[in-house]
PDB file of N, CA and C in Angstrom:
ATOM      1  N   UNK A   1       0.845  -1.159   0.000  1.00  0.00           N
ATOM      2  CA  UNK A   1       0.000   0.000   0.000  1.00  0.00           C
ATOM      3  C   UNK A   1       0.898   1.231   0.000  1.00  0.00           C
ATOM      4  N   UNK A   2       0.590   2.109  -0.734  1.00  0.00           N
ATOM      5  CA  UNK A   2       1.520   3.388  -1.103  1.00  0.00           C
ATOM      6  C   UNK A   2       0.413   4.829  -0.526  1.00  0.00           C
ATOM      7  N   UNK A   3       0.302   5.639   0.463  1.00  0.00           N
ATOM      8  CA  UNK A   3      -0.393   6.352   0.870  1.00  0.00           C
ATOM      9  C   UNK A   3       0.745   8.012   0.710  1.00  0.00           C
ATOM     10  N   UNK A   4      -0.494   8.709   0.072  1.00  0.00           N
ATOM     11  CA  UNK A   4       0.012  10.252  -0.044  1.00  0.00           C
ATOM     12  C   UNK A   4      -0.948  11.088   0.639  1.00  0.00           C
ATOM     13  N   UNK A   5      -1.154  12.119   0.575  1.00  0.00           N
ATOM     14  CA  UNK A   5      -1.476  13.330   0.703  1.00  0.00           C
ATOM     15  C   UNK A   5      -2.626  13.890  -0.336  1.00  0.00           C
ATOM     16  N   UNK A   6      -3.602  14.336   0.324  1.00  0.00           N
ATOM     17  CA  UNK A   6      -4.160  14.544  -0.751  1.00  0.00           C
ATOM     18  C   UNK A   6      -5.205  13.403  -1.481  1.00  0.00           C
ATOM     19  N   UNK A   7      -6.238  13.919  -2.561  1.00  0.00           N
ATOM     20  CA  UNK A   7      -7.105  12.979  -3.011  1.00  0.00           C
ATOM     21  C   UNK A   7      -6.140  12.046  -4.766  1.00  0.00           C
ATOM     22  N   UNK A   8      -4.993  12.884  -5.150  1.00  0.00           N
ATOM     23  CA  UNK A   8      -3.846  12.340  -5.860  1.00  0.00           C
ATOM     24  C   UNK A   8      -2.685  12.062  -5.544  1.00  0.00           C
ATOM     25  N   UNK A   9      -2.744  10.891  -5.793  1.00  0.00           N
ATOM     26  CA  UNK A   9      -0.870  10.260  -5.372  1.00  0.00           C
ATOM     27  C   UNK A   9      -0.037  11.060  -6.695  1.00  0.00           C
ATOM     28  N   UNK A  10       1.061  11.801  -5.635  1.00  0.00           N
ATOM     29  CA  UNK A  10       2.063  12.156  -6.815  1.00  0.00           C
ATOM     30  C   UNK A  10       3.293  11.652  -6.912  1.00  0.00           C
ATOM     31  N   UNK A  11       4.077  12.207  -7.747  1.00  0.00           N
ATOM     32  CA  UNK A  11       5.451  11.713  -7.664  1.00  0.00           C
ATOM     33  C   UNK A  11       5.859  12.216  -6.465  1.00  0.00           C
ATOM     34  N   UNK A  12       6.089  13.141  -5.605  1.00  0.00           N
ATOM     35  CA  UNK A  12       6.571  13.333  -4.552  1.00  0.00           C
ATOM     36  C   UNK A  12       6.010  12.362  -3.474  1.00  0.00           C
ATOM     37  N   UNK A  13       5.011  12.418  -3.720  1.00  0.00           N
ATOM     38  CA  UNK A  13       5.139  11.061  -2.536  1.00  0.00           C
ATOM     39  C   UNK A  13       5.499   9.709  -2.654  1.00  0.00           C
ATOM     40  N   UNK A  14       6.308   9.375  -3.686  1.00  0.00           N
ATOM     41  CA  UNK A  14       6.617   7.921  -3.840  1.00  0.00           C
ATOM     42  C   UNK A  14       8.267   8.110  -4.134  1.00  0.00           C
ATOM     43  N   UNK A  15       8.760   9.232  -4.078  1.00  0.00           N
ATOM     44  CA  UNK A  15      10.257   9.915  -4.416  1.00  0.00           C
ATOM     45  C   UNK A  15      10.809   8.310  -4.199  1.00  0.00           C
ATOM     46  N   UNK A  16      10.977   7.311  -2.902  1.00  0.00           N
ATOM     47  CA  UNK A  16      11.326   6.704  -2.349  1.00  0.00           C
ATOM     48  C   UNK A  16      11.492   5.509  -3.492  1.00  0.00           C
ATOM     49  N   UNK A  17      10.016   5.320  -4.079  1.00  0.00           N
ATOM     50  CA  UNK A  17      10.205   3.910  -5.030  1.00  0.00           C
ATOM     51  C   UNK A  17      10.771   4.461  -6.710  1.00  0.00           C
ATOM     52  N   UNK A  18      11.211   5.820  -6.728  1.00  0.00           N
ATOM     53  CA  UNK A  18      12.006   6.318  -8.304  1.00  0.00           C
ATOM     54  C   UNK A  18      13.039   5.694  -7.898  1.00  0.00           C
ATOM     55  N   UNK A  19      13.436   6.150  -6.730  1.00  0.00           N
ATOM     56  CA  UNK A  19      15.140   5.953  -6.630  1.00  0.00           C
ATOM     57  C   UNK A  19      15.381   4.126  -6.540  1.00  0.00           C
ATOM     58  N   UNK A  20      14.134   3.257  -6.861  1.00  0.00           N
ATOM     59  CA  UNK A  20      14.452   2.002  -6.749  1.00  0.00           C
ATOM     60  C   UNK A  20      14.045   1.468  -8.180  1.00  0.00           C
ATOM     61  N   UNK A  21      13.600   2.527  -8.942  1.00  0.00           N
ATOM     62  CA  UNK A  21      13.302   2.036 -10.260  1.00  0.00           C
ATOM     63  C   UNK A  21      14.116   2.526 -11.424  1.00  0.00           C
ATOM     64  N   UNK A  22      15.348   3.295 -10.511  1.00  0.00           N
ATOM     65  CA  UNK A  22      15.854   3.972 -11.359  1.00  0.00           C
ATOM     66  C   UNK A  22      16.861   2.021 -12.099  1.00  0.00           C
ATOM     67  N   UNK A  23      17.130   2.804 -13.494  1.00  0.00           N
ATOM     68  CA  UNK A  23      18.145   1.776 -14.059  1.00  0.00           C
ATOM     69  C   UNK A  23      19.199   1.433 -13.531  1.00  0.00           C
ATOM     70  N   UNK A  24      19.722  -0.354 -13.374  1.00  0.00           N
ATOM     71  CA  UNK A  24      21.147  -0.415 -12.747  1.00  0.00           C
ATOM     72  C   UNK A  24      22.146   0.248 -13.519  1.00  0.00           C
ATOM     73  N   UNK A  25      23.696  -0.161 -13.242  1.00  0.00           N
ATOM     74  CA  UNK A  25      24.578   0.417 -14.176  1.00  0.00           C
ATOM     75  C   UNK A  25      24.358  -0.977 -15.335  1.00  0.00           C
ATOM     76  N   UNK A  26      24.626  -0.274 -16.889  1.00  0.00           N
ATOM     77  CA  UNK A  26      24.813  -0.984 -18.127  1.00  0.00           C
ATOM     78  C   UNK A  26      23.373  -1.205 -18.325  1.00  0.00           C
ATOM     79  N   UNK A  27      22.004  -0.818 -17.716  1.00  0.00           N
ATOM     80  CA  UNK A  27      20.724  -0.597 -18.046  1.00  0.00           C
ATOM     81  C   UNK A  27      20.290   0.651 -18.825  1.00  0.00           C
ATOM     82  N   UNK A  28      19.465   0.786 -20.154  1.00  0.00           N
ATOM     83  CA  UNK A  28      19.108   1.302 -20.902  1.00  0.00           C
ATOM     84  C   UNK A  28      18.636   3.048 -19.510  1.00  0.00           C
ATOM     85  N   UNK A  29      18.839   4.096 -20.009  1.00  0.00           N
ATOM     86  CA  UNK A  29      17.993   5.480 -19.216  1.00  0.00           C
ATOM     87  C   UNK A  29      16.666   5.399 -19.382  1.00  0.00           C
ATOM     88  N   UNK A  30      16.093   6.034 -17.942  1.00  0.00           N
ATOM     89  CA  UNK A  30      15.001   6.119 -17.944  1.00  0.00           C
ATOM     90  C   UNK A  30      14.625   7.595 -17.618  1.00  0.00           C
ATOM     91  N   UNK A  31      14.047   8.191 -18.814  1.00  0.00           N
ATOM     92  CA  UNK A  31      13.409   9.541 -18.901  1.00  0.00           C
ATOM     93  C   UNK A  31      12.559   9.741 -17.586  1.00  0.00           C
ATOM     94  N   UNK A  32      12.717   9.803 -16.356  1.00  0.00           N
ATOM     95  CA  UNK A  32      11.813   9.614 -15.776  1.00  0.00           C
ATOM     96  C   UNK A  32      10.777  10.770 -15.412  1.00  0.00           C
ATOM     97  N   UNK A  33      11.203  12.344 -16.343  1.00  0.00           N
ATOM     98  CA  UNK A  33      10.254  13.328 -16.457  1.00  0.00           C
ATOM     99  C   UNK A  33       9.140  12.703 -17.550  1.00  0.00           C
ATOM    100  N   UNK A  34       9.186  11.851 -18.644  1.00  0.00           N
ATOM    101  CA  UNK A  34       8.548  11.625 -19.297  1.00  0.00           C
ATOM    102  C   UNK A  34       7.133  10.675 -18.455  1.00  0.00           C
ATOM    103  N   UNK A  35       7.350  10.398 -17.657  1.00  0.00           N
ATOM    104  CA  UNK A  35       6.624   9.357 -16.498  1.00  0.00           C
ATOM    105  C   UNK A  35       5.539  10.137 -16.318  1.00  0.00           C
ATOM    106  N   UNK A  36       5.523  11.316 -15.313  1.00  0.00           N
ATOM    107  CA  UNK A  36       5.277  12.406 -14.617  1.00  0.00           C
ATOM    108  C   UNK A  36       3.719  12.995 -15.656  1.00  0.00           C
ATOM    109  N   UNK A  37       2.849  12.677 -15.057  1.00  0.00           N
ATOM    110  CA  UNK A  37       0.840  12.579 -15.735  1.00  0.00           C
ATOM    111  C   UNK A  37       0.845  11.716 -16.557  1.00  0.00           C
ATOM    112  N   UNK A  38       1.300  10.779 -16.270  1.00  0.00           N
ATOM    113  CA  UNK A  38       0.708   9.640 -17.270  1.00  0.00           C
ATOM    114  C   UNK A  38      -0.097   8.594 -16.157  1.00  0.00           C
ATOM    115  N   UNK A  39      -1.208   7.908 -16.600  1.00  0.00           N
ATOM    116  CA  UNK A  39      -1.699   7.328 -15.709  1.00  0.00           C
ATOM    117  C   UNK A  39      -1.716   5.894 -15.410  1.00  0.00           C
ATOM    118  N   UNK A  40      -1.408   5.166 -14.777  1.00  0.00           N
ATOM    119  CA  UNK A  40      -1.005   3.638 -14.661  1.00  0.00           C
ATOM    120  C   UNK A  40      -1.367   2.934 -15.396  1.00  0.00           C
ATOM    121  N   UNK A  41      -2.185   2.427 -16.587  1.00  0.00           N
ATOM    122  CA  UNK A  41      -2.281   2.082 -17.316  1.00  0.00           C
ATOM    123  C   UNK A  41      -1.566   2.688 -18.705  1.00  0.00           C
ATOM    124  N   UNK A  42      -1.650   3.685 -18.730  1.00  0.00           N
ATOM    125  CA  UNK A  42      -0.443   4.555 -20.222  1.00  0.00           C
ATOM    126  C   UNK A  42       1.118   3.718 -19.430  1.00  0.00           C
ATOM    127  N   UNK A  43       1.249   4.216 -18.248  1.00  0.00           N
ATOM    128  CA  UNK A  43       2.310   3.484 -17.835  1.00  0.00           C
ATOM    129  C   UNK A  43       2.865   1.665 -17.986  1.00  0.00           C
ATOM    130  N   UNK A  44       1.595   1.007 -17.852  1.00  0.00           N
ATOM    131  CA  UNK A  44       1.613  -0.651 -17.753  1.00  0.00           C
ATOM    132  C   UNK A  44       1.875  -0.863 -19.255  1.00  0.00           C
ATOM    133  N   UNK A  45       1.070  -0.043 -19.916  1.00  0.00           N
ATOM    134  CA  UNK A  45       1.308  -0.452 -21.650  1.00  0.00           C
ATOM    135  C   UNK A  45       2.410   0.084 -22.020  1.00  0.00           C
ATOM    136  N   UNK A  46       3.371   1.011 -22.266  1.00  0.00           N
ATOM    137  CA  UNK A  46       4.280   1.129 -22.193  1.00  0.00           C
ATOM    138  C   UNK A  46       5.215   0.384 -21.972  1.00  0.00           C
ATOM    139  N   UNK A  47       5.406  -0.151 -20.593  1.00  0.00           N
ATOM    140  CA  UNK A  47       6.046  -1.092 -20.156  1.00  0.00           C
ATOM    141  C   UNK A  47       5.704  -2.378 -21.249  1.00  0.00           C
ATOM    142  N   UNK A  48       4.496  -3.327 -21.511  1.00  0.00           N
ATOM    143  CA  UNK A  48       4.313  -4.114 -21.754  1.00  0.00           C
ATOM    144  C   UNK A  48       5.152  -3.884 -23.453  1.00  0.00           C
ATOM    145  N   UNK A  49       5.264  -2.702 -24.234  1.00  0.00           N
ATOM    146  CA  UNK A  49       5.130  -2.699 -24.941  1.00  0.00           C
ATOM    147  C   UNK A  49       6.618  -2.564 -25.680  1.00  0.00           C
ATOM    148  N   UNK A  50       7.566  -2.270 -24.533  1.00  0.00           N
ATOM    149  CA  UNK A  50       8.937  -2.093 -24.233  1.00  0.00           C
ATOM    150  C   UNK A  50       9.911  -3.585 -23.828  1.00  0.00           C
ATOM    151  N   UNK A  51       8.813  -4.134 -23.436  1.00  0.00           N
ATOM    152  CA  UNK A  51       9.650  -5.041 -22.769  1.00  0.00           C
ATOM    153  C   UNK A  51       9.090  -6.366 -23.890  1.00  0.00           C
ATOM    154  N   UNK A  52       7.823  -6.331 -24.598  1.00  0.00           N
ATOM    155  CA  UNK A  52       7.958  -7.438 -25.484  1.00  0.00           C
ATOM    156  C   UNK A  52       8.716  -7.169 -26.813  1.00  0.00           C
ATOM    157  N   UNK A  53       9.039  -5.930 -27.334  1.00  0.00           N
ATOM    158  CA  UNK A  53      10.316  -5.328 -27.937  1.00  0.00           C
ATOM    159  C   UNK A  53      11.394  -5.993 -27.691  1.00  0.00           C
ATOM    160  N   UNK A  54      12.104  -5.341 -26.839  1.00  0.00           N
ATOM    161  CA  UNK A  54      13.190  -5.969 -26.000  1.00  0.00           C
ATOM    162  C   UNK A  54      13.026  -7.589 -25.950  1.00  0.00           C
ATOM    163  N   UNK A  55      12.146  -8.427 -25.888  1.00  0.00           N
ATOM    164  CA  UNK A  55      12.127  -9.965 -26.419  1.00  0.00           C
ATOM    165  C   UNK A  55      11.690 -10.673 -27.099  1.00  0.00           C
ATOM    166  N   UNK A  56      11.942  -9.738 -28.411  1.00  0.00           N
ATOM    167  CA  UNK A  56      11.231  -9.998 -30.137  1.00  0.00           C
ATOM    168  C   UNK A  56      10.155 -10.457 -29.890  1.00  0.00           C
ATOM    169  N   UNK A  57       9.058  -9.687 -29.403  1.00  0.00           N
ATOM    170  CA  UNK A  57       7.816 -10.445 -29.295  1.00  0.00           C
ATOM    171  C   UNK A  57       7.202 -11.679 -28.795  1.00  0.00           C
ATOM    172  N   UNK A  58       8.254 -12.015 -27.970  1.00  0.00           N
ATOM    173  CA  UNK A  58       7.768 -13.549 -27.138  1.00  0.00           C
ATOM    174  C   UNK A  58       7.147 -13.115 -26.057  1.00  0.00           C
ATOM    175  N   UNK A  59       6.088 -13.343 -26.070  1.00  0.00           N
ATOM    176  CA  UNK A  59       4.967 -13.832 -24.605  1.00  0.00           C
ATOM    177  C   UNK A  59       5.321 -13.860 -23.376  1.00  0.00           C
ATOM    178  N   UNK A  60       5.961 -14.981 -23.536  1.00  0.00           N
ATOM    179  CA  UNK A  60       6.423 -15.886 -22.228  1.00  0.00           C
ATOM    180  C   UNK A  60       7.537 -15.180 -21.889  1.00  0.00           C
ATOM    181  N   UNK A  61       8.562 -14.532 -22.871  1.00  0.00           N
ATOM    182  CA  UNK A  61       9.836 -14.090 -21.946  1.00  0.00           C
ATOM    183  C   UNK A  61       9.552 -12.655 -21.484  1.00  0.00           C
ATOM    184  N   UNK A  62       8.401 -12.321 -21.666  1.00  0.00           N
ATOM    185  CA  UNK A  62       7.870 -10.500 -21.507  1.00  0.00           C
ATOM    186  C   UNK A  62       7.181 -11.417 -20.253  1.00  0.00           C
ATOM    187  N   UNK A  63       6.129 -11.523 -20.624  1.00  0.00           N
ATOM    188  CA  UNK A  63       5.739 -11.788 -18.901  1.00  0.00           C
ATOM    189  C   UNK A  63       6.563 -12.738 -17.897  1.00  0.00           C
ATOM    190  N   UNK A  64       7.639 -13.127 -17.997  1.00  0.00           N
ATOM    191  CA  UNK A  64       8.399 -13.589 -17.128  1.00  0.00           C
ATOM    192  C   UNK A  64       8.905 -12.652 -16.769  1.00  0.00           C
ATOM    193  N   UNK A  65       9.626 -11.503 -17.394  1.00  0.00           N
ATOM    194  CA  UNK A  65      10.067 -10.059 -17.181  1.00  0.00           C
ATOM    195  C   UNK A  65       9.342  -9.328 -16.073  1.00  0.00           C
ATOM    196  N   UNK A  66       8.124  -9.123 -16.478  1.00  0.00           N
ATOM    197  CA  UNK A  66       7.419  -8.151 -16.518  1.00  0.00           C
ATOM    198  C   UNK A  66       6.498  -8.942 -14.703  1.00  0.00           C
ATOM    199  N   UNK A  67       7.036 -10.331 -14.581  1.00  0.00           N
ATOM    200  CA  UNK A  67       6.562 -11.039 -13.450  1.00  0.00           C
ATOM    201  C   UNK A  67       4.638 -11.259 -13.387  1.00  0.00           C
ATOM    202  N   UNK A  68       4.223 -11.623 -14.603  1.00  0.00           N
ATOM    203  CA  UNK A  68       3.020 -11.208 -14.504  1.00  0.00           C
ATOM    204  C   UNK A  68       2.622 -12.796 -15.243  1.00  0.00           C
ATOM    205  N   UNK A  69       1.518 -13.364 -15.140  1.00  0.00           N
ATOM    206  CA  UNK A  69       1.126 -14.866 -16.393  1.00  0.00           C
ATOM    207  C   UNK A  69       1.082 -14.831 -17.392  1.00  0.00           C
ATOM    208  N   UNK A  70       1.706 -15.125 -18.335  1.00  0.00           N
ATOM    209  CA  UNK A  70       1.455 -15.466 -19.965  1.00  0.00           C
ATOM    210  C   UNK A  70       0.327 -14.723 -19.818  1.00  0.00           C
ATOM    211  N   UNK A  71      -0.656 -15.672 -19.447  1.00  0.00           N
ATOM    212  CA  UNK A  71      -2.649 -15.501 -20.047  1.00  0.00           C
ATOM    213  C   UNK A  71      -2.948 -14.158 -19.386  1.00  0.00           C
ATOM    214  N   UNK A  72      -2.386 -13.446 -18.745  1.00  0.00           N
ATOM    215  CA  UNK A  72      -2.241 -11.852 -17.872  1.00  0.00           C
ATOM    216  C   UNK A  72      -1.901 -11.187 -18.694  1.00  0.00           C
ATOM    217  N   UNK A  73      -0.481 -11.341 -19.843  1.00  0.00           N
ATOM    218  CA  UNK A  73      -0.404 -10.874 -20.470  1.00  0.00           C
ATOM    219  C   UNK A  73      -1.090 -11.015 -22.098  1.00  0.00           C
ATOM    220  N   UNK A  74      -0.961 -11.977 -22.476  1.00  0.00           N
ATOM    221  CA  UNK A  74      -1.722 -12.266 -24.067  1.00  0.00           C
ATOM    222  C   UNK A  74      -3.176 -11.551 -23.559  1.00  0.00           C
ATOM    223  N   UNK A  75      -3.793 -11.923 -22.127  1.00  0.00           N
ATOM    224  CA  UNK A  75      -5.578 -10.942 -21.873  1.00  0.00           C
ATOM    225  C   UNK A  75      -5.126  -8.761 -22.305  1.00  0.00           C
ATOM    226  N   UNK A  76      -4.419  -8.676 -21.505  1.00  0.00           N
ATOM    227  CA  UNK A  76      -3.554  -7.472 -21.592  1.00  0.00           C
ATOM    228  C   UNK A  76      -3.814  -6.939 -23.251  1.00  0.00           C
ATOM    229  N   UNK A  77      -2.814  -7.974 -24.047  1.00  0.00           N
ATOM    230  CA  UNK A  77      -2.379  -7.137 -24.974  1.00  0.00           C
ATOM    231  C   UNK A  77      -3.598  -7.527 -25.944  1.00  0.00           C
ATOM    232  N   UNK A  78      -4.420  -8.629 -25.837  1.00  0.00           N
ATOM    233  CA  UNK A  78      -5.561  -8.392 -26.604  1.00  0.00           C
ATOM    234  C   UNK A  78      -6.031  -7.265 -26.634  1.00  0.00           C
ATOM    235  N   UNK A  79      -6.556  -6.741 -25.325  1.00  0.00           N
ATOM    236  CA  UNK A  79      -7.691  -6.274 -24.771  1.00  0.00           C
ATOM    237  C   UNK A  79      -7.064  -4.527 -25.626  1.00  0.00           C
ATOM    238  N   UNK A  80      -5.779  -4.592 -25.401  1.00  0.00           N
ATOM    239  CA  UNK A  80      -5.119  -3.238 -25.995  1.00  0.00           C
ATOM    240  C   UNK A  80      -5.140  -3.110 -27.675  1.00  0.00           C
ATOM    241  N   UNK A  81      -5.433  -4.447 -28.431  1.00  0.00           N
ATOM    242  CA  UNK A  81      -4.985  -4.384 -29.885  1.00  0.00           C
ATOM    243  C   UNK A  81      -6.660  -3.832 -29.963  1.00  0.00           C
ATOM    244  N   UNK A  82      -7.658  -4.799 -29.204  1.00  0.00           N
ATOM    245  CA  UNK A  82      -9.216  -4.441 -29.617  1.00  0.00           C
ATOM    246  C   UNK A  82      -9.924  -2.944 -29.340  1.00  0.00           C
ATOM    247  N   UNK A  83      -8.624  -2.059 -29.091  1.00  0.00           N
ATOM    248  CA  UNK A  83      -9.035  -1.044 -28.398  1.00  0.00           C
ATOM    249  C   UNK A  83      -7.883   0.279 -29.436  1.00  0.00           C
ATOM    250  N   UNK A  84      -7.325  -0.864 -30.058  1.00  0.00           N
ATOM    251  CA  UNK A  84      -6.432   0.354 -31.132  1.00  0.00           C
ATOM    252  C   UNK A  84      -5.498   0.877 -30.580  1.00  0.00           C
ATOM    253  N   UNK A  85      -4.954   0.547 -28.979  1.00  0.00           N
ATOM    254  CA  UNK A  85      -4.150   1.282 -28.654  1.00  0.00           C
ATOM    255  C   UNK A  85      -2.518   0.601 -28.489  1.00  0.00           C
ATOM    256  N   UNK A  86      -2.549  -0.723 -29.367  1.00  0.00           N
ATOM    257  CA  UNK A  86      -1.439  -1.313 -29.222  1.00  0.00           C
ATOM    258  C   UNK A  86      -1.245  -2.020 -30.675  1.00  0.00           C
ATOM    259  N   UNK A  87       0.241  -1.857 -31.207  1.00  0.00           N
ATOM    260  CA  UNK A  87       0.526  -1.725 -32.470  1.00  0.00           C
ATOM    261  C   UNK A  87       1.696  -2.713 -32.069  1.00  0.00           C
ATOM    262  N   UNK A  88       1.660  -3.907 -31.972  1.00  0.00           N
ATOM    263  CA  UNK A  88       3.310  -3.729 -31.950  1.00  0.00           C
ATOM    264  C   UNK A  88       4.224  -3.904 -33.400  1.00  0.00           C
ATOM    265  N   UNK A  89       5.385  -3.376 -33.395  1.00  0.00           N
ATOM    266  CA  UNK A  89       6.139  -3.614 -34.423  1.00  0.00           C
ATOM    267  C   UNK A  89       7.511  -3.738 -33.378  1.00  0.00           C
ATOM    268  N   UNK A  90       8.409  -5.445 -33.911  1.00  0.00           N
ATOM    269  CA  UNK A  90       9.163  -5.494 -33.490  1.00  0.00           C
ATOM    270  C   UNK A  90      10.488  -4.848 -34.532  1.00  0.00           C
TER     271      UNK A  90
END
């Protein structure tokens, strides 16, 4: 449970979990002003959409990544193609 201030959680109140998401060393940068109003789902697809990139489009090695079920993810990225908002091109 992540509790802020206020009726919106912001980045200032989670300062704590950037500095744990930041990239190790020899890990790709993370824009992390680009983050900043996007809303957890723009965020999850993103991610999903980065990380099955990053494993030429395999399923199984994105949601092993991504720590989530195959069928979590293939429901996911359906649900995003039937909705126009997911294109992938590897």
């Amino acid at each position: 449970m992540i509790l802020g201030s206020g009726r919106t959680l912001s980045l200032t109140d989670i300062s704590w979990l950037l500095d744990e998401l930041q990239p190790r060393c020899g890990a790709d940068s993370l824009d992390l002003s680009r983050l900043a109003g996007a809303t957890l789902e723009e965020l999850e697809q993103k991610a999903i959409l980065a990380t099955l990139r990053r494993t030429d489009g395999n399923q199984t090695k994105a949601a092993k990544v991504l720590g989530i079920s195959d069928r979590t993810l293939r429901d996911k990225v359906k649900r995003y193609r039937s909705q126009g908002r997911l294109q992938l091109t590897v």
